[in-house]
C-alpha atoms as a PDB file:
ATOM      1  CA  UNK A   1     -19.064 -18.501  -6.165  1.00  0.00           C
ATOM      2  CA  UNK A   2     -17.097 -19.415  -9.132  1.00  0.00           C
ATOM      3  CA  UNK A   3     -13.856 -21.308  -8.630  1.00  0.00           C
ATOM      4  CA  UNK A   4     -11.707 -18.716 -10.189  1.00  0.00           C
ATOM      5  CA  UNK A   5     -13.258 -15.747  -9.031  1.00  0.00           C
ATOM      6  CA  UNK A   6     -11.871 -13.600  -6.811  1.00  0.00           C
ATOM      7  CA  UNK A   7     -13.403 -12.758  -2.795  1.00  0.00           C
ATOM      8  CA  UNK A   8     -13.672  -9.064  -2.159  1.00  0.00           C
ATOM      9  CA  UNK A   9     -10.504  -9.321   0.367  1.00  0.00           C
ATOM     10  CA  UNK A  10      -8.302 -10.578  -3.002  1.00  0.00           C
ATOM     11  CA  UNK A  11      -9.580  -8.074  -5.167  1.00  0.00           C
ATOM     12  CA  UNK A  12      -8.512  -5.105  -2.243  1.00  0.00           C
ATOM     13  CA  UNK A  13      -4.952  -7.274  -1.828  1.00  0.00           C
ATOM     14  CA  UNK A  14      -4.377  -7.238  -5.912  1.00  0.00           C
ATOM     15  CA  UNK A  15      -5.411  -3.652  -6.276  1.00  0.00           C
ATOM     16  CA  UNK A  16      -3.026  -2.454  -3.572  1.00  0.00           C
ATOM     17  CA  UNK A  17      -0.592  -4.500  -4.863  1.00  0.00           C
ATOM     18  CA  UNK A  18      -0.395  -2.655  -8.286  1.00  0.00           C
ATOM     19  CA  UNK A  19      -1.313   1.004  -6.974  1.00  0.00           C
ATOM     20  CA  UNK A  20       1.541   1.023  -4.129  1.00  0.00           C
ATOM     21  CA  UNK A  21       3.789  -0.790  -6.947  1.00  0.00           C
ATOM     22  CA  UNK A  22       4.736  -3.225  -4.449  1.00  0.00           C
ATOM     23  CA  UNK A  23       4.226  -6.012  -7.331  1.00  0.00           C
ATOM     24  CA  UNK A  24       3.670  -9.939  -7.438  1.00  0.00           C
ATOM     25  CA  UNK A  25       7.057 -11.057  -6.909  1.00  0.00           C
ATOM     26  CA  UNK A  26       7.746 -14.466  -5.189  1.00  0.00           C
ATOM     27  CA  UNK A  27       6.491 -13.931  -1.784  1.00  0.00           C
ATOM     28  CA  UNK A  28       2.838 -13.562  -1.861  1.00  0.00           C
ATOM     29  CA  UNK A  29       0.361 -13.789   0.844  1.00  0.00           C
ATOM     30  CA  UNK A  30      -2.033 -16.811  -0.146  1.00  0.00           C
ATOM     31  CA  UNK A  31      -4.867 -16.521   2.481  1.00  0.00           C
ATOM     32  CA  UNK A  32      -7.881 -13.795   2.871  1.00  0.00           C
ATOM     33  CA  UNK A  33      -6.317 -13.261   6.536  1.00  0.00           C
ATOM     34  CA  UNK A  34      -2.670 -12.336   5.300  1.00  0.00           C
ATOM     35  CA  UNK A  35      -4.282 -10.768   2.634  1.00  0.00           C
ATOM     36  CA  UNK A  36      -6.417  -8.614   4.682  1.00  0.00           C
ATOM     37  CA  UNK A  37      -3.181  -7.630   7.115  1.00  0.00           C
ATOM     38  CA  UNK A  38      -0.845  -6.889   4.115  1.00  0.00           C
ATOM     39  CA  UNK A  39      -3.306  -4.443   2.468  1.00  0.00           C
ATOM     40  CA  UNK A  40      -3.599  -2.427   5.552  1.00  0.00           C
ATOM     41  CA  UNK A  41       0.154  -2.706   5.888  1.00  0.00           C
ATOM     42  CA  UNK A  42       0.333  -0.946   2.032  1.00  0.00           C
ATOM     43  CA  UNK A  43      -2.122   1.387   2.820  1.00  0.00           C
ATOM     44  CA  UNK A  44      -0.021   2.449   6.102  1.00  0.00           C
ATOM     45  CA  UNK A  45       2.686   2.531   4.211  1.00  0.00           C
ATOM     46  CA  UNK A  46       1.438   5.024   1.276  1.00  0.00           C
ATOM     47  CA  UNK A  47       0.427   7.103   3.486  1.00  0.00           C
ATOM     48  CA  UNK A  48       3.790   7.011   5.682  1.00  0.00           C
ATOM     49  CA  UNK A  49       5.589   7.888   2.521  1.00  0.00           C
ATOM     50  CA  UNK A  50       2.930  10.677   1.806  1.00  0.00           C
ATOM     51  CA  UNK A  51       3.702  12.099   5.431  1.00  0.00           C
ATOM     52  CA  UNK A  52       7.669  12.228   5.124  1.00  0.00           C
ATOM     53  CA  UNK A  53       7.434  13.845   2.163  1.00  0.00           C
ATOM     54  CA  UNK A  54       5.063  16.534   3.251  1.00  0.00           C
ATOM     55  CA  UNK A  55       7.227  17.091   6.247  1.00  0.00           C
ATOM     56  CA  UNK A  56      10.539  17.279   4.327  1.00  0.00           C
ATOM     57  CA  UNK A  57       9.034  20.017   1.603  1.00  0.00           C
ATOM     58  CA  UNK A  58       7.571  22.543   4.690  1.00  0.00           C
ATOM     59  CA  UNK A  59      10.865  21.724   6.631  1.00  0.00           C
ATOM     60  CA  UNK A  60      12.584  22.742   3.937  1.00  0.00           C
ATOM     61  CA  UNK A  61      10.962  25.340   2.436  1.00  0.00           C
ATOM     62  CA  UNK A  62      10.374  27.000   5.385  1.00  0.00           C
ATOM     63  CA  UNK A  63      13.690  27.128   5.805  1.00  0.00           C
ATOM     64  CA  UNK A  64      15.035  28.066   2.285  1.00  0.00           C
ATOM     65  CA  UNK A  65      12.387  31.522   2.970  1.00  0.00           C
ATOM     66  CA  UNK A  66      14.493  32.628   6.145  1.00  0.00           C
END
């Protein structure tokens, strides 16, 4: 493997890092365990967010149509 390329765990991590815009900032997991952990904690997370707001809008509109 080349020295700068990245492992398949990295490229998941850096991916999910820019589609869930939770960014690069200073605190960044450097290891393809933490990596591994923190992508499935983003992908829990988008699809936590994805959840609330489907449960607010039918809460909601089902209760504006009464």
């Amino acid at each position: 493997m080349n020295e700068g390329a990245l492992s398949r765990v990295d490229a998941i991590y850096f991916t999910l890092a820019t589609m869930t815009t939770t960014g690069f900032g200073d605190i960044q997991s450097r290891t393809g365990g933490c990596r591994a952990i923190v992508s499935v904690q983003m992908i829990l997370g988008f699809f936590f967010i994805g959840w609330a707001v489907t449960a607010s809008v039918t809460r909601f509109s089902g209760e504006a149509m009464r």
